[in-house]
PDB file of N, CA and C in Angstrom:
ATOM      1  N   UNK A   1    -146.500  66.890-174.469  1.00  0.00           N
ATOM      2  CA  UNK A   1    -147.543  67.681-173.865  1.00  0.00           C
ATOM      3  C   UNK A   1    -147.426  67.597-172.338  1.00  0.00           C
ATOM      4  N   UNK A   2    -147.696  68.743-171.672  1.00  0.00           N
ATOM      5  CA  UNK A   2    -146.988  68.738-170.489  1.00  0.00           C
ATOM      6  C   UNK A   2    -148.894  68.194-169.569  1.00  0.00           C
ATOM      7  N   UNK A   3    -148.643  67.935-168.590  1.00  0.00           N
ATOM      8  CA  UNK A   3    -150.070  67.500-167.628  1.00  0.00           C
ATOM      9  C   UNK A   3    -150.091  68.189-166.897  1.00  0.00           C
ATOM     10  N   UNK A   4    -151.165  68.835-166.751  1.00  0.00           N
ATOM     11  CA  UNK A   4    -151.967  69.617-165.764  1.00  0.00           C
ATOM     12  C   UNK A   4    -152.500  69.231-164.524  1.00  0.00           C
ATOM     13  N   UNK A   5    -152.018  69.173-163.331  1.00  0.00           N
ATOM     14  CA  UNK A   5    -153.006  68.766-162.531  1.00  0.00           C
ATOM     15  C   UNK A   5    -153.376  69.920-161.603  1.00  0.00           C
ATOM     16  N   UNK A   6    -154.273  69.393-161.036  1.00  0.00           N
ATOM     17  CA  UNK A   6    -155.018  70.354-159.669  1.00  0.00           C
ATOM     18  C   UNK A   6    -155.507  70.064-159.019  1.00  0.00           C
ATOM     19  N   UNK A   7    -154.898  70.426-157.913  1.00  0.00           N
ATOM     20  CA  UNK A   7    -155.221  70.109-156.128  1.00  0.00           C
ATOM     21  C   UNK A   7    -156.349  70.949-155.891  1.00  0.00           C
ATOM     22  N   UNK A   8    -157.447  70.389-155.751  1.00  0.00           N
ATOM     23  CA  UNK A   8    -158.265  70.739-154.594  1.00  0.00           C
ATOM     24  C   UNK A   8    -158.223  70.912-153.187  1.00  0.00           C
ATOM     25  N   UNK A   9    -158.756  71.653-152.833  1.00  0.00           N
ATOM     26  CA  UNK A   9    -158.075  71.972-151.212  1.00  0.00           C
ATOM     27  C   UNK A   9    -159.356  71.353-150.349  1.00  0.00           C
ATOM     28  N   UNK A  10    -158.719  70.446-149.868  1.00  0.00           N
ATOM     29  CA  UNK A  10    -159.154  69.876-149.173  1.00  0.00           C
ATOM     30  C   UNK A  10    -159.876  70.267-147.358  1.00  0.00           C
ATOM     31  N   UNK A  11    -161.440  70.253-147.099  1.00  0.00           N
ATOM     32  CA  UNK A  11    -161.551  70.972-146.413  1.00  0.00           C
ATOM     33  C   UNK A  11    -162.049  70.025-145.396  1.00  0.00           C
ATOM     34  N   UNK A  12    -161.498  69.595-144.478  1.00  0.00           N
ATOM     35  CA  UNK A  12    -162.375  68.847-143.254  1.00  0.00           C
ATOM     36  C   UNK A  12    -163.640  68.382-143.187  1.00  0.00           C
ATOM     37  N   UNK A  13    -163.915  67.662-143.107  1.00  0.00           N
ATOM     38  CA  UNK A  13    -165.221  67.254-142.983  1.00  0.00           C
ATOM     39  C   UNK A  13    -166.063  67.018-141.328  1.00  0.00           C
ATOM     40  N   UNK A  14    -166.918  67.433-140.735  1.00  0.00           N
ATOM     41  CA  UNK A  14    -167.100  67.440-140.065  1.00  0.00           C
ATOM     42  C   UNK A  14    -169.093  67.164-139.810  1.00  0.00           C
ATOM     43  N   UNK A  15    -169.408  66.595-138.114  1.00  0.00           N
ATOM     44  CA  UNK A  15    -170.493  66.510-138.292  1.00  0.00           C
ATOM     45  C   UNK A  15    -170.940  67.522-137.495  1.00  0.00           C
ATOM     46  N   UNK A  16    -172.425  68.305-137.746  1.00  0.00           N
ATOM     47  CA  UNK A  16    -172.989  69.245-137.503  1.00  0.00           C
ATOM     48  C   UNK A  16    -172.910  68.956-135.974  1.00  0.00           C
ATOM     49  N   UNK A  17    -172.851  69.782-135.061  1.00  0.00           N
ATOM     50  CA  UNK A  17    -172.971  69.268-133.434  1.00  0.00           C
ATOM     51  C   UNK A  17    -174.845  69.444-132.786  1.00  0.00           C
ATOM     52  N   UNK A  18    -175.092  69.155-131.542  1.00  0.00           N
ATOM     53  CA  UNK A  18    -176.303  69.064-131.500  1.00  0.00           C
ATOM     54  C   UNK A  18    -176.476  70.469-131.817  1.00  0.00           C
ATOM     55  N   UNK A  19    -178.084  70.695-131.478  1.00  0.00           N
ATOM     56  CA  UNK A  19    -178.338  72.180-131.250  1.00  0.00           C
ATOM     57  C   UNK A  19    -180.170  71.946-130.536  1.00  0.00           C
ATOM     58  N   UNK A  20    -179.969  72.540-129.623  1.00  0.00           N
ATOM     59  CA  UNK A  20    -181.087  72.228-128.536  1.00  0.00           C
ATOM     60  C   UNK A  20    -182.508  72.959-129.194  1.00  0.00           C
ATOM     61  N   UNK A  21    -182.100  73.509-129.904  1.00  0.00           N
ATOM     62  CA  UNK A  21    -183.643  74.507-130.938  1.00  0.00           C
ATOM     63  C   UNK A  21    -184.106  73.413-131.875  1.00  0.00           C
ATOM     64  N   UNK A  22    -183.216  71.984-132.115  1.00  0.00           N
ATOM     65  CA  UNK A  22    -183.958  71.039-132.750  1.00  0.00           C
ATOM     66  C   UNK A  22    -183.881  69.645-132.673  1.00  0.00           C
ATOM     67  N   UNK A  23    -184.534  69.419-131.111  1.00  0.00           N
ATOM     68  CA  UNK A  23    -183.817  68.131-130.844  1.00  0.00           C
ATOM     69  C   UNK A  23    -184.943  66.933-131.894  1.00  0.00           C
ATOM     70  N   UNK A  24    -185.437  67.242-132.650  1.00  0.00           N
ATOM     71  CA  UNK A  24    -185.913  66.163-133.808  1.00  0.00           C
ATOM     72  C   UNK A  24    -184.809  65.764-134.579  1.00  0.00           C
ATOM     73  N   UNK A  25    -185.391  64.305-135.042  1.00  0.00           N
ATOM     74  CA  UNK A  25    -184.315  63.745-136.178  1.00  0.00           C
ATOM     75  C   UNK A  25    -184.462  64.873-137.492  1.00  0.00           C
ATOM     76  N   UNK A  26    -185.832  65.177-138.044  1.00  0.00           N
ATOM     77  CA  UNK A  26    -185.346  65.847-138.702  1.00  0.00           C
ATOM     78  C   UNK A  26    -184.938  67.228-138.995  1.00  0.00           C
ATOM     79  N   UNK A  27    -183.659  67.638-139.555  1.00  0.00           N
ATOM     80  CA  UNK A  27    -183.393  68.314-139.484  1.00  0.00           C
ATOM     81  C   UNK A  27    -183.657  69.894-140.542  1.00  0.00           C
ATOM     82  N   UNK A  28    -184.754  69.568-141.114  1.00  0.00           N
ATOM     83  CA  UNK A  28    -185.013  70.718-142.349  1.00  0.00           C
ATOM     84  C   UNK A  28    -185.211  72.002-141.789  1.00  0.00           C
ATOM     85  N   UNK A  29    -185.758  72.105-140.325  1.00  0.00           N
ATOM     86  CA  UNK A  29    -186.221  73.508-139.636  1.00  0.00           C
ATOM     87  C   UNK A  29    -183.932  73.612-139.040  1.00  0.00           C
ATOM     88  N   UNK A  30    -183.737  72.755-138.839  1.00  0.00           N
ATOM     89  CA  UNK A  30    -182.091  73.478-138.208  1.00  0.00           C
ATOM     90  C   UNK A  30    -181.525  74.024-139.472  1.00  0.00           C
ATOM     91  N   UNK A  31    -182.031  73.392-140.710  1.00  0.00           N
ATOM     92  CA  UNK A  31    -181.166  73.484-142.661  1.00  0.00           C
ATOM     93  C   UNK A  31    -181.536  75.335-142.410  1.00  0.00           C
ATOM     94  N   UNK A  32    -182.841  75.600-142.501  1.00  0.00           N
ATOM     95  CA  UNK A  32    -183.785  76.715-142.511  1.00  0.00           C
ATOM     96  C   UNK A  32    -182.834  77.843-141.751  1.00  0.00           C
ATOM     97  N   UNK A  33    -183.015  77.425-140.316  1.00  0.00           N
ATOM     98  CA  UNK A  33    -182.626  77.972-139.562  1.00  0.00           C
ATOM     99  C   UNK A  33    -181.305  78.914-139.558  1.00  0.00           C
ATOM    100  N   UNK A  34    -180.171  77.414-139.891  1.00  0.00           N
ATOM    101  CA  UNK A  34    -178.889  78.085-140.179  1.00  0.00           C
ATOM    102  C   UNK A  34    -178.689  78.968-141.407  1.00  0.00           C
ATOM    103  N   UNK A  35    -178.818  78.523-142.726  1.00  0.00           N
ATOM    104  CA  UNK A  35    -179.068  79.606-143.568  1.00  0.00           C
ATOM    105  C   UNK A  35    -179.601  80.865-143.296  1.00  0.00           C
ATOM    106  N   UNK A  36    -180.671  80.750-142.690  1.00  0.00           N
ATOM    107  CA  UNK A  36    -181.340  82.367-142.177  1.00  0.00           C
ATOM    108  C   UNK A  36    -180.121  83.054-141.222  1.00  0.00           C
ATOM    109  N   UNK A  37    -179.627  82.647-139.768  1.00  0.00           N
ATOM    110  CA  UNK A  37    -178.975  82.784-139.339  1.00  0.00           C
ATOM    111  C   UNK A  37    -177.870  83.458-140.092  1.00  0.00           C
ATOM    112  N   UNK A  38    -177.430  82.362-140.663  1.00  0.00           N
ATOM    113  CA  UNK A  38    -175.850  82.987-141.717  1.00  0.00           C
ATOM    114  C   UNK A  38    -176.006  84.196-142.272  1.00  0.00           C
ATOM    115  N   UNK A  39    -177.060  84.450-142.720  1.00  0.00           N
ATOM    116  CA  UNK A  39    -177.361  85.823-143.980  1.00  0.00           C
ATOM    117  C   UNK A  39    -177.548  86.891-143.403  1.00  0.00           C
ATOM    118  N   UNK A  40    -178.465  86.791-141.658  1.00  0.00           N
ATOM    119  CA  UNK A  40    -178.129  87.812-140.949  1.00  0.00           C
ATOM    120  C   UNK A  40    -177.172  88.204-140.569  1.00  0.00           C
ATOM    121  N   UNK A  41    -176.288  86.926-140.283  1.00  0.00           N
ATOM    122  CA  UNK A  41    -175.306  87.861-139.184  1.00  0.00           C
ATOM    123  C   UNK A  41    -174.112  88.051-140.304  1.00  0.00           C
ATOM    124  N   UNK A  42    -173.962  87.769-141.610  1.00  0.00           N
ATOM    125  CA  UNK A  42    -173.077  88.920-142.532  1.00  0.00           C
ATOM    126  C   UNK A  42    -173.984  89.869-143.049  1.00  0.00           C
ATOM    127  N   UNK A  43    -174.309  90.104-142.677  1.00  0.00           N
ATOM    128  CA  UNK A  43    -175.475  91.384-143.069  1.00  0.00           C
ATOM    129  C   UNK A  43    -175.110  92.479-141.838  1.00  0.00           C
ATOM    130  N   UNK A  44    -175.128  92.143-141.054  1.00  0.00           N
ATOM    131  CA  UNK A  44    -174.971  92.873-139.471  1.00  0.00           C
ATOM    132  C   UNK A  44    -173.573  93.153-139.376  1.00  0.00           C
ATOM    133  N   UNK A  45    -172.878  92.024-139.297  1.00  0.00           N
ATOM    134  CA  UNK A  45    -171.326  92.188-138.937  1.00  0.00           C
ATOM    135  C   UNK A  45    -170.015  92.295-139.908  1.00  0.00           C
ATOM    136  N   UNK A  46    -170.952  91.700-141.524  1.00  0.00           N
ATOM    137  CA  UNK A  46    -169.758  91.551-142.323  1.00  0.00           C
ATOM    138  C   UNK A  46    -169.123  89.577-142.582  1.00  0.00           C
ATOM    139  N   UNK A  47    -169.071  89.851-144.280  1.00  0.00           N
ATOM    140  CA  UNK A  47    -168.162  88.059-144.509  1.00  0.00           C
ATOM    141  C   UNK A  47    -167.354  88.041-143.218  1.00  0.00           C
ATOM    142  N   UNK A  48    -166.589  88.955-142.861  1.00  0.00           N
ATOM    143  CA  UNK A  48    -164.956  88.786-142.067  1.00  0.00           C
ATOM    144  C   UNK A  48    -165.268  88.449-140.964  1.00  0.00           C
ATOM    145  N   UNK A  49    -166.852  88.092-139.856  1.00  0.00           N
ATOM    146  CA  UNK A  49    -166.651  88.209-138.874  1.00  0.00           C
ATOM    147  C   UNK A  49    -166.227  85.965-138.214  1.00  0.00           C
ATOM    148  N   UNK A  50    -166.104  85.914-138.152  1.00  0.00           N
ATOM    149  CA  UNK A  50    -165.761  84.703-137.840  1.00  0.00           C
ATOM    150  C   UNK A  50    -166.922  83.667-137.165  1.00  0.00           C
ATOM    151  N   UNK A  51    -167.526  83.918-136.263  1.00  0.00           N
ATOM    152  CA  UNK A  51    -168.645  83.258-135.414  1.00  0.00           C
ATOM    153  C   UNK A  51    -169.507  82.914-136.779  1.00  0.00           C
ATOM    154  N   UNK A  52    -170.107  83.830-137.961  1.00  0.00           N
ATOM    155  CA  UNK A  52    -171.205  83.763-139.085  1.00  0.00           C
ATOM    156  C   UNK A  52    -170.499  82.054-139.482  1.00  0.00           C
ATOM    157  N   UNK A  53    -169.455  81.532-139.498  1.00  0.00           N
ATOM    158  CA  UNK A  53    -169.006  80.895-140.509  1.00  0.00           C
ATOM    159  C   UNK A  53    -169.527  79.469-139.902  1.00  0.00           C
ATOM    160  N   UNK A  54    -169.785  79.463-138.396  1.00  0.00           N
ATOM    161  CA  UNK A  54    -170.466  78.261-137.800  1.00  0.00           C
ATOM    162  C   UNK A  54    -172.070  78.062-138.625  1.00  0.00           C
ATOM    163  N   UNK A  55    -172.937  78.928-139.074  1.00  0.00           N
ATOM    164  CA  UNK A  55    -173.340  78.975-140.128  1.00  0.00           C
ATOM    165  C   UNK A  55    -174.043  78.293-141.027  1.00  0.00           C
ATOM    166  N   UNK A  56    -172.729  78.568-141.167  1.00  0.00           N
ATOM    167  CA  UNK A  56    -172.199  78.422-143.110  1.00  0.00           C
ATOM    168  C   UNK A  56    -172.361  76.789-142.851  1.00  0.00           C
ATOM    169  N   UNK A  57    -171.188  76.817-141.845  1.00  0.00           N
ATOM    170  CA  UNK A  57    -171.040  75.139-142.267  1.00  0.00           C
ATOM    171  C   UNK A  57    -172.499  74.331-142.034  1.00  0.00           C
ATOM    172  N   UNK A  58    -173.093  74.527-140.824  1.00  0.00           N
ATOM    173  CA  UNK A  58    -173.933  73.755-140.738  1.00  0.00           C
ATOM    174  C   UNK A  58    -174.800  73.903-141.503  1.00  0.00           C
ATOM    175  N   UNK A  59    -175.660  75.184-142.241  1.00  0.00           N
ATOM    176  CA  UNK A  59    -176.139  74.747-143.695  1.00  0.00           C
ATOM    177  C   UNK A  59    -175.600  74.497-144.669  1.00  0.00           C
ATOM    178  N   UNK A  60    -174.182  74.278-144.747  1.00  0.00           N
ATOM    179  CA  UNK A  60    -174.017  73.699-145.972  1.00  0.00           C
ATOM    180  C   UNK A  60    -173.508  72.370-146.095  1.00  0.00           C
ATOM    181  N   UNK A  61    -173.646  71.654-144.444  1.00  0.00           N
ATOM    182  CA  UNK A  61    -173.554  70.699-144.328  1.00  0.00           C
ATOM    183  C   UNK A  61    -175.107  69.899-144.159  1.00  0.00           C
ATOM    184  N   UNK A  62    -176.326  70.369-144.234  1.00  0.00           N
ATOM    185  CA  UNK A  62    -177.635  69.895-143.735  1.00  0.00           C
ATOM    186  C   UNK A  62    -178.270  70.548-144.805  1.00  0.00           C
ATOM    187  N   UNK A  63    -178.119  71.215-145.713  1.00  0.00           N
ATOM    188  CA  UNK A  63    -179.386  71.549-146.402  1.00  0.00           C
ATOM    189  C   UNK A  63    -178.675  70.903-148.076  1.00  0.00           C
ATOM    190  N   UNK A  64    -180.234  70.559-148.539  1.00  0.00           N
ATOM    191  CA  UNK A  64    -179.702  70.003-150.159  1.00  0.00           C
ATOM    192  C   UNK A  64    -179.045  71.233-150.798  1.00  0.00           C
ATOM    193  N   UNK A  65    -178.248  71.149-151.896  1.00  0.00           N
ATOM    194  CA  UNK A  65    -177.652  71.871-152.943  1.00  0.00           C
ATOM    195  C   UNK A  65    -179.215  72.642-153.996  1.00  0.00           C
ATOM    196  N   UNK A  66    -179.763  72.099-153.646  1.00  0.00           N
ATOM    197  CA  UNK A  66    -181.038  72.676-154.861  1.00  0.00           C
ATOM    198  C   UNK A  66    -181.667  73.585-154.474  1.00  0.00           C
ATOM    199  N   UNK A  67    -181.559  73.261-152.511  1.00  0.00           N
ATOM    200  CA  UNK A  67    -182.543  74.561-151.855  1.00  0.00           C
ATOM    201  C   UNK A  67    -181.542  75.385-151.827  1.00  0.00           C
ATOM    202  N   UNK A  68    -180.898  75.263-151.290  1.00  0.00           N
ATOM    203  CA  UNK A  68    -179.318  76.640-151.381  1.00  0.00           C
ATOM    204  C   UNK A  68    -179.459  77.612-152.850  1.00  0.00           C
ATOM    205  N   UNK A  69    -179.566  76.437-153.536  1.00  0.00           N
ATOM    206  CA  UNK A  69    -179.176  77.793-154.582  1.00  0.00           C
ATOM    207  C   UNK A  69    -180.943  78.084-155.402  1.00  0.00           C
ATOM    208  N   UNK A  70    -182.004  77.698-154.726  1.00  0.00           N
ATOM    209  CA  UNK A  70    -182.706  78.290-154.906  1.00  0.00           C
ATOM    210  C   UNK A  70    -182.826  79.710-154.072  1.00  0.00           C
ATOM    211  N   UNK A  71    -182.749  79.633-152.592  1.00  0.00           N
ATOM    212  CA  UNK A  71    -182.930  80.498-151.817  1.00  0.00           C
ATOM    213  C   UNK A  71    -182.089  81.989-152.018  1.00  0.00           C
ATOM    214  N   UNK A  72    -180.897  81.387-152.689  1.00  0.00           N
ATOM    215  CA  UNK A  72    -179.852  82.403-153.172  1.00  0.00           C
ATOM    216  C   UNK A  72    -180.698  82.960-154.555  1.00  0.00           C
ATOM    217  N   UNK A  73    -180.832  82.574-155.470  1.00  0.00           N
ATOM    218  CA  UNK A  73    -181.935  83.254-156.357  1.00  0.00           C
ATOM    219  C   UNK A  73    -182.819  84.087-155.947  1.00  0.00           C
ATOM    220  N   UNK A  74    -183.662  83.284-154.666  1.00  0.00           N
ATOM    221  CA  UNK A  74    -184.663  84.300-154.468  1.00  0.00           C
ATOM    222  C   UNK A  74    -183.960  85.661-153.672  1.00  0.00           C
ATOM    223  N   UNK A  75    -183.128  85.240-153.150  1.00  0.00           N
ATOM    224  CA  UNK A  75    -182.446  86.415-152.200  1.00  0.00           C
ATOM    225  C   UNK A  75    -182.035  87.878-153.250  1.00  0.00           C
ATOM    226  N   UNK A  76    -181.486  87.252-154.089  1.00  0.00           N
ATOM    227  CA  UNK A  76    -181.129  87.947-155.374  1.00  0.00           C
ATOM    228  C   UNK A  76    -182.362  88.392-156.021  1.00  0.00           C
ATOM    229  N   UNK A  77    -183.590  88.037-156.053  1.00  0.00           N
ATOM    230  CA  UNK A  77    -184.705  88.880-156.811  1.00  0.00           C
ATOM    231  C   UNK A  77    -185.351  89.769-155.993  1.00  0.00           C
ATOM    232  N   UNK A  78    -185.237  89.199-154.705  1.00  0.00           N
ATOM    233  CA  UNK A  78    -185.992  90.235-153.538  1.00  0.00           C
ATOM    234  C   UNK A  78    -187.530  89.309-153.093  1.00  0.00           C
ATOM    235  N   UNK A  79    -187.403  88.213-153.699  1.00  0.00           N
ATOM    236  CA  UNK A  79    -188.502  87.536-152.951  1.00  0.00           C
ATOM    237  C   UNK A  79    -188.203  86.356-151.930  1.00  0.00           C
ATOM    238  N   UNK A  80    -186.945  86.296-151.293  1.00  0.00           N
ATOM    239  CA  UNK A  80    -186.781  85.785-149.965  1.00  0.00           C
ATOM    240  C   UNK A  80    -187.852  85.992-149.077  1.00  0.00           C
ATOM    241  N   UNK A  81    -188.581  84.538-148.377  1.00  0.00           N
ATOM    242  CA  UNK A  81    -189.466  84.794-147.964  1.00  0.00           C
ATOM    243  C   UNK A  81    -189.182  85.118-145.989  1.00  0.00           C
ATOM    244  N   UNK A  82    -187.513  85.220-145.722  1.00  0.00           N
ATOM    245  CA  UNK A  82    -187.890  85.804-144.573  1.00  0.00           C
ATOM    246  C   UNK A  82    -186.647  87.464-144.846  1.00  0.00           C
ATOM    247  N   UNK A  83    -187.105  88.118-144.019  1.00  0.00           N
ATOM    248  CA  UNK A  83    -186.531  89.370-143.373  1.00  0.00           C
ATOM    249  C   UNK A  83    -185.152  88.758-142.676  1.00  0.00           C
ATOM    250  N   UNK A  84    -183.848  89.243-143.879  1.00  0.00           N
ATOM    251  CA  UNK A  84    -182.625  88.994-143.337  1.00  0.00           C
ATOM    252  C   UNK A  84    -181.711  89.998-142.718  1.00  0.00           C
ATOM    253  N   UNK A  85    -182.741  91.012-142.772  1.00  0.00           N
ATOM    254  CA  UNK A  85    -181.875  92.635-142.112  1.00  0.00           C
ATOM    255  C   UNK A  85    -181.913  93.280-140.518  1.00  0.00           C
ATOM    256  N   UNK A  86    -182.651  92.293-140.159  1.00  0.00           N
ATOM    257  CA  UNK A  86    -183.079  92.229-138.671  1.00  0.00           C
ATOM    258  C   UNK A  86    -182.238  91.782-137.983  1.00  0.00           C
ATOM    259  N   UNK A  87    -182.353  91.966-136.900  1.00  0.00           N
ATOM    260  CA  UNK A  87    -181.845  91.100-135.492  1.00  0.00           C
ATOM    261  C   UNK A  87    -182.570  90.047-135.531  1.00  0.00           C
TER     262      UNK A  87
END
């Protein structure tokens, strides 16, 4: 029987850098923030634009896995509770 393996691709790990909109320890309003952020600006510019992906990382480096994919649910039913089509 032959073995299967699989590489995961391994992606850098990195720590979120400051950001002067939240100089508190905690960070749940920057989690908030960046997610909102992210959804606008591929909404506006498109997945492809590059700057959105600063983002990405920092909510998906600061926010739990449970709120993520709640917020993605709600985004998907239409009861996201902020306006992601705006500026």
């Amino acid at each position: 029987m032959s073995e299967q393996t699989t590489k995961k691709e391994e992606t850098p790990l990195h720590t979120v850098g400051f950001d002067a909109r939240f100089p508190q320890q905690n960070q749940t309003k920057h989690c908030w923030q960046s997610y909102v952020d992210y959804h606008k600006c591929i909404n506006l510019k498109g997945e492809d634009f590059a700057p959105c992906k600063t983002f990405w990382k920092t909510y998906s480096a600061l926010c739990p896995v449970d709120w993520i994919e709640t917020w993605d649910d709600q985004r998907e039913k239409g009861i996201f509770p902020a306006d992601l089509n705006s500026e």
